[in-house]
Protein backbone atom coordinates (compact mmCIF):
# COMPACT_ATOMS: atom_id res chain seq x y z
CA UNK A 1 -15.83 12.23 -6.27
CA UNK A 2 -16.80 14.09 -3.34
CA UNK A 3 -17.62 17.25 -4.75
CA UNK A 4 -19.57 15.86 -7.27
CA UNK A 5 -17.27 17.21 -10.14
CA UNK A 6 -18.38 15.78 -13.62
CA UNK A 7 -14.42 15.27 -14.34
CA UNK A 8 -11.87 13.64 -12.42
CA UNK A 9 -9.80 15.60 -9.48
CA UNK A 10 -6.05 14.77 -8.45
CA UNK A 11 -6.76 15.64 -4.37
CA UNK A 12 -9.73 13.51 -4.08
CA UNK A 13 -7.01 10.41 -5.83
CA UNK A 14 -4.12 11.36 -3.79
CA UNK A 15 -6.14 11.31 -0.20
CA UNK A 16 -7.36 7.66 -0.55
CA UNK A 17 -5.60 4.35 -1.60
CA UNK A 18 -2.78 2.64 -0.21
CA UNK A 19 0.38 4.28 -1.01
CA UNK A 20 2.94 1.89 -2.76
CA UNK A 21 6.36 3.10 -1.58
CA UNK A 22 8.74 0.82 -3.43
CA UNK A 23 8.10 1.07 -7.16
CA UNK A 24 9.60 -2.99 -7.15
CA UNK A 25 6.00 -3.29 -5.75
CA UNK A 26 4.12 -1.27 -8.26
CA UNK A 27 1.29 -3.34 -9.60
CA UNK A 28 -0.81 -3.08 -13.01
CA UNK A 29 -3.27 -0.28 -12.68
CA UNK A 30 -1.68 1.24 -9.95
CA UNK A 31 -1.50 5.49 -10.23
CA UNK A 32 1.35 7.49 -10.69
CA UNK A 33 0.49 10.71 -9.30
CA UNK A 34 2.68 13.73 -10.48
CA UNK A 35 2.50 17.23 -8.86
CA UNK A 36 2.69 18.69 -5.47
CA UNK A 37 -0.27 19.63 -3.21
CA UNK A 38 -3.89 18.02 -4.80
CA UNK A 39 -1.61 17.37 -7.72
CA UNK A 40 -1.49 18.02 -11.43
CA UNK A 41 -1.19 15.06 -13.47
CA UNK A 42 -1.84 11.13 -12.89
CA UNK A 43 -0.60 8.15 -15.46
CA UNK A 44 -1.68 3.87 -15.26
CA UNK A 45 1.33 1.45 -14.36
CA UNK A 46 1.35 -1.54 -17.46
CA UNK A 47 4.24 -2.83 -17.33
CA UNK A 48 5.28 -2.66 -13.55
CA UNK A 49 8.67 -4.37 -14.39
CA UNK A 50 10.12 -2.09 -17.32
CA UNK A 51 8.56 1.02 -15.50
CA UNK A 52 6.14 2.01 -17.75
CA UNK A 53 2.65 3.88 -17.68
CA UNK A 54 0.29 5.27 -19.96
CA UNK A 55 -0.51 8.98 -19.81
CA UNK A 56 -2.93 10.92 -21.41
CA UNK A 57 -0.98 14.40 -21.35
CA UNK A 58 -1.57 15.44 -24.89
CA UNK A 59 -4.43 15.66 -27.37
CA UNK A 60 -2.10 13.06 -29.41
CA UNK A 61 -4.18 10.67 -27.51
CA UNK A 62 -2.75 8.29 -24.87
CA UNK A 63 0.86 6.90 -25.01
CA UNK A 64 3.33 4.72 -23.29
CA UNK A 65 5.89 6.09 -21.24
CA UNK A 66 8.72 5.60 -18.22
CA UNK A 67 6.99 6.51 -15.12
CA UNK A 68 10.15 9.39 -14.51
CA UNK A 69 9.10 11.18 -18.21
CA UNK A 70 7.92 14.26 -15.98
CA UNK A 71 10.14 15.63 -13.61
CA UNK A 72 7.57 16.25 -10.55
CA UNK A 73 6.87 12.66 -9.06
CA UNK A 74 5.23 12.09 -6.48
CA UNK A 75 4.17 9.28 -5.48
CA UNK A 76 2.31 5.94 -6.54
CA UNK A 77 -0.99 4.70 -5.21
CA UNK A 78 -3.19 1.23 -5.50
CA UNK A 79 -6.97 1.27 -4.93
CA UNK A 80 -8.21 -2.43 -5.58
């Protein structure tokens, strides 16, 4: 990222890509951003058509999830 963080940072997601604005048009591997401002918490799109993403929220590990589980969407974003 630009500020050469050795871990991944929300602000530096949310500022490039292509926002999607329809989530009809949400692709696999598409972001789900969550938070306000840089952001707090970012899930994968899987299966575009039932609305579901993985997130990696917990030390459980990684599960599957609607894309509404938290209540602080904000928006989704492609980058290939």
């Amino acid at each position: 990222n630009a500020a050469r963080w050795q871990y991944g940072y929300t602000g530096t997601q949310r500022q490039n890509g292509k926002r999607v604005w329809l989530r009809r048009n949400w692709c696999k591997g598409d972001l789900v951003h969550y938070g306000t401002g840089t952001g707090k918490h970012v899930a994968i799109v899987v299966d575009p058509a039932k609305g579901l993403v993985v997130s990696h929220g917990t030390e459980a590990g990684p599960e599957v999830v609607p894309w509404n589980y938290r209540n602080d969407f904000n928006s989704c974003r492609r980058y290939i």
